[in-house]
Protein backbone atom coordinates (compact mmCIF):
# COMPACT_ATOMS: atom_id res chain seq x y z
CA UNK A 1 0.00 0.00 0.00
CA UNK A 2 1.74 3.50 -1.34
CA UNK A 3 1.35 5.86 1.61
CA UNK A 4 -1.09 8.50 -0.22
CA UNK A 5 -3.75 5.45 -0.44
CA UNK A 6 -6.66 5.17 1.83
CA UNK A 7 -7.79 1.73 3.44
CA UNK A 8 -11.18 1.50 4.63
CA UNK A 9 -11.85 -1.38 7.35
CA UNK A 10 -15.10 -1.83 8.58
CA UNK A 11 -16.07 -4.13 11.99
CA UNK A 12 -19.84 -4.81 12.43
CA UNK A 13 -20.94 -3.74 16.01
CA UNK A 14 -23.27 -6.58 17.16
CA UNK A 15 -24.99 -4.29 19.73
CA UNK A 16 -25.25 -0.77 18.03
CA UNK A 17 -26.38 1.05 15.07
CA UNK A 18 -25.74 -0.81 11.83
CA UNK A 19 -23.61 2.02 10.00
CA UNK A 20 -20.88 1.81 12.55
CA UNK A 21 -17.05 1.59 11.07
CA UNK A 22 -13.48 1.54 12.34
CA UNK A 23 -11.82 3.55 10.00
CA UNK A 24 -8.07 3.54 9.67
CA UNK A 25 -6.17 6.09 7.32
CA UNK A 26 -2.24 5.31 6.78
CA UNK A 27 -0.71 8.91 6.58
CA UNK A 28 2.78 7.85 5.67
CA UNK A 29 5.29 4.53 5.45
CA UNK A 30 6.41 5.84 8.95
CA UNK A 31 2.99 6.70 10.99
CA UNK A 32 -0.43 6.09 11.64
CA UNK A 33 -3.38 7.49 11.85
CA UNK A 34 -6.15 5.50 13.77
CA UNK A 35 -9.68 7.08 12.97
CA UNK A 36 -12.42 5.65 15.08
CA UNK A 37 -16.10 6.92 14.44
CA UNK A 38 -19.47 6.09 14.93
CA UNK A 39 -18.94 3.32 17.48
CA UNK A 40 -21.86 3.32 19.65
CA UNK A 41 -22.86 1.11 22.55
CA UNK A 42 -26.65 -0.36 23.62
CA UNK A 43 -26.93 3.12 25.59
CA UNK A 44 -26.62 4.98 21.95
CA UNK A 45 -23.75 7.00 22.93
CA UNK A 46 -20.41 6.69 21.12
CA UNK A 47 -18.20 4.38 22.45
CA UNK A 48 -14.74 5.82 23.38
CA UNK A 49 -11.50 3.56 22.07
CA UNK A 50 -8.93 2.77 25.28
CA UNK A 51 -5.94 0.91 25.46
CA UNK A 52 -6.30 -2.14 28.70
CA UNK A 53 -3.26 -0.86 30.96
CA UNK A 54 -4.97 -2.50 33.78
CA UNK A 55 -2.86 -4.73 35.55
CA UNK A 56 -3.41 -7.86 35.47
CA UNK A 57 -4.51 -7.56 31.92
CA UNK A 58 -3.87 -10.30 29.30
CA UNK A 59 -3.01 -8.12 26.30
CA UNK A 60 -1.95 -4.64 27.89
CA UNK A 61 -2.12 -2.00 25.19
CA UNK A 62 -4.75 -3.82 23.79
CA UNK A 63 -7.33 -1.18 22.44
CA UNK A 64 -11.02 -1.85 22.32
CA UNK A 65 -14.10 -0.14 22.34
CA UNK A 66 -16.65 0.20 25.84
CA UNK A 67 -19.30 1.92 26.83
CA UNK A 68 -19.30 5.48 27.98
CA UNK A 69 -21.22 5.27 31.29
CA UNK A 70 -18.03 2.31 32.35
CA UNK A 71 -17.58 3.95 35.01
CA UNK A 72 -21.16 4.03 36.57
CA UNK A 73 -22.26 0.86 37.13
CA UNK A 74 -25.94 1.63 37.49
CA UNK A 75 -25.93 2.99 34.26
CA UNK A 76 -23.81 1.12 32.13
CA UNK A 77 -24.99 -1.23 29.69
CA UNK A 78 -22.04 -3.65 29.50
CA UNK A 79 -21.11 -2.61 25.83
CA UNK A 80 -17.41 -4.26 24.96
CA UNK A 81 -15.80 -4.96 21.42
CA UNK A 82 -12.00 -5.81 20.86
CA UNK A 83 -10.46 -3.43 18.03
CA UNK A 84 -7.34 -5.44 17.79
CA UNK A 85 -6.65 -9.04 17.87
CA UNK A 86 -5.64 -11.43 20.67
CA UNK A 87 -1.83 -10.87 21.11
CA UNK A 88 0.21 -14.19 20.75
CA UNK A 89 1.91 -15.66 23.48
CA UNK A 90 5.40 -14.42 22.62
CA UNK A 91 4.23 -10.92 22.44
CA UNK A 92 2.79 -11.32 25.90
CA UNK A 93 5.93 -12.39 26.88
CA UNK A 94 7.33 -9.52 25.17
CA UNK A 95 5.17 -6.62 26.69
CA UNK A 96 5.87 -8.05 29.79
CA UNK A 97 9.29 -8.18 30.02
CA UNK A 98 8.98 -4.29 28.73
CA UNK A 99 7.27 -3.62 31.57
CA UNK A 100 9.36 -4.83 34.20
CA UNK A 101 12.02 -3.25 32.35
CA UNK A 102 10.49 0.01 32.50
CA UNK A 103 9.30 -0.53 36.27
CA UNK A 104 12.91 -1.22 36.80
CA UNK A 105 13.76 2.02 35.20
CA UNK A 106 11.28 4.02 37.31
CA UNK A 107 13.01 2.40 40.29
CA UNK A 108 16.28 3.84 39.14
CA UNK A 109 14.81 7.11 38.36
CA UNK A 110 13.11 7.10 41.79
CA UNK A 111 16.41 6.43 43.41
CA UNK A 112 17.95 9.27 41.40
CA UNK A 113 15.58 11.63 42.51
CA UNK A 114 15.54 11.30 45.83
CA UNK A 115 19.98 11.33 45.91
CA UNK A 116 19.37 14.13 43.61
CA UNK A 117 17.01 15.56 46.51
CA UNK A 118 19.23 14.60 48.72
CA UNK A 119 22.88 15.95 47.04
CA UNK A 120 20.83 19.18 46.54
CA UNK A 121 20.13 19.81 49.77
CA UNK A 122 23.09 19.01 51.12
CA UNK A 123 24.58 21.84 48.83
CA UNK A 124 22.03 24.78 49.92
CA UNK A 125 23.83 23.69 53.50
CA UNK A 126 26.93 23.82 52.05
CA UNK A 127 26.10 27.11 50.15
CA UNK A 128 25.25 28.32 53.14
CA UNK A 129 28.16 27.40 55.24
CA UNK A 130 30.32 28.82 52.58
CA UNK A 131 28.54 31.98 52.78
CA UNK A 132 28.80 32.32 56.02
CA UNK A 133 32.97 31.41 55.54
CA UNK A 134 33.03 34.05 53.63
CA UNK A 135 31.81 36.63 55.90
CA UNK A 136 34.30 35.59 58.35
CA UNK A 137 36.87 35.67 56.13
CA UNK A 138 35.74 39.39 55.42
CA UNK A 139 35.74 39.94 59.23
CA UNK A 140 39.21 38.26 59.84
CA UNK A 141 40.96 39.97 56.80
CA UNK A 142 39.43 43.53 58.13
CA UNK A 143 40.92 42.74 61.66
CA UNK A 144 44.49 41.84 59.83
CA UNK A 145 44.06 45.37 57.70
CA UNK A 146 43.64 47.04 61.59
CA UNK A 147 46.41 45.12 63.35
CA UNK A 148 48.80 45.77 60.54
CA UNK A 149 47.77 49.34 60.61
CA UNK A 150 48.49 49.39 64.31
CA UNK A 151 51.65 47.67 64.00
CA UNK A 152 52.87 49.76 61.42
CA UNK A 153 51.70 52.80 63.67
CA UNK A 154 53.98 50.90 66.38
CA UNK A 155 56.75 50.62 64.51
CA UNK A 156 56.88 54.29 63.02
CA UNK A 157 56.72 54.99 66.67
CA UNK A 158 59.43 53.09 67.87
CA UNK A 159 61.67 54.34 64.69
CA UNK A 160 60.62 57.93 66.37
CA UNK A 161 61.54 57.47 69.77
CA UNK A 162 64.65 55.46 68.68
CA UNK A 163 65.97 58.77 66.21
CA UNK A 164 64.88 60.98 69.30
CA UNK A 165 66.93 58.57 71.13
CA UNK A 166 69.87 58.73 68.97
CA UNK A 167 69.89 62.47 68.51
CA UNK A 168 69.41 62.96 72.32
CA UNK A 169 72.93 60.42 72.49
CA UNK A 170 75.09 62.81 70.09
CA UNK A 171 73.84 66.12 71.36
């Protein structure tokens, strides 16, 4: 099938209107576009397509078409229709391993967040340990600036009273 043509596929719903169709338009080699329409259940309202991600779910991913009011059981009229087929047992197998892979991932990710977390907060201490380093620092190198002011004052003193000294001696 080129990718500019059109495939119509139509699936009888058993428990709806008769001039329901599943229509599915290939866009391109690379992606498709699923087109669902006119789908209705018993209850005459149009069935929404969802993927079983359930766990515990035979063929998760699986897309099929239910009734609206699912959620309400007083309401609902029990409307259920498979889009795609049974998946085999090595696909099964497949998707599952995926998905333990990919909890195993969010473990890791999990763990990486929270030492992430953890590594950052350690730094706004540290930040703020350094910061207050720093202003000590400032403090101690001001008190240097003073005492070496004061010692040089000392020592311009002493040179004083030791020329006064010396002058006095030869006078």
């Amino acid at each position: 099938m080129s990718s500019s043509q059109n495939s119509n596929l139509s699936v009888k719903n058993p428990y709806g209107s008769i001039g329901n169709s599943f229509k599915m338009k290939r866009e391109n080699s690379s992606e498709f576009e699923y087109r669902f329409s006119g789908i209705k259940c018993k209850c005459d309202i149009e069935s929404p397509c969802q993927e079983a991600w359930k766990e515990g779910t035979l063929d998760p991913g699986r897309r099929f078409f239910g009734c609206s009011r699912y959620k309400d059981p007083s309401k609902r009229c029990n409307f259920f229709l498979w889009v795609d087929p049974p998946y085999s047992e090595r696909a099964r197998d497949v998707i599952k391993g995926l998905k333990m892979k990919i909890m195993k991932k969010d473990e890791e990710i999990h763990k990486g967040v929270v030492e992430y977390n953890f590594v950052e907060k350690k730094m706004l201490v540290l930040h703020e340990q350094c910061k207050s380093l720093e202003k000590k620092n400032d403090e101690l190198v001001q008190l240097l600036q003073k005492k070496k002011r004061k010692v040089f004052k000392y020592k311009f003193l002493f040179m004083l009273v030791l020329v006064w000294f010396v002058m006095k001696l030869f006078n």
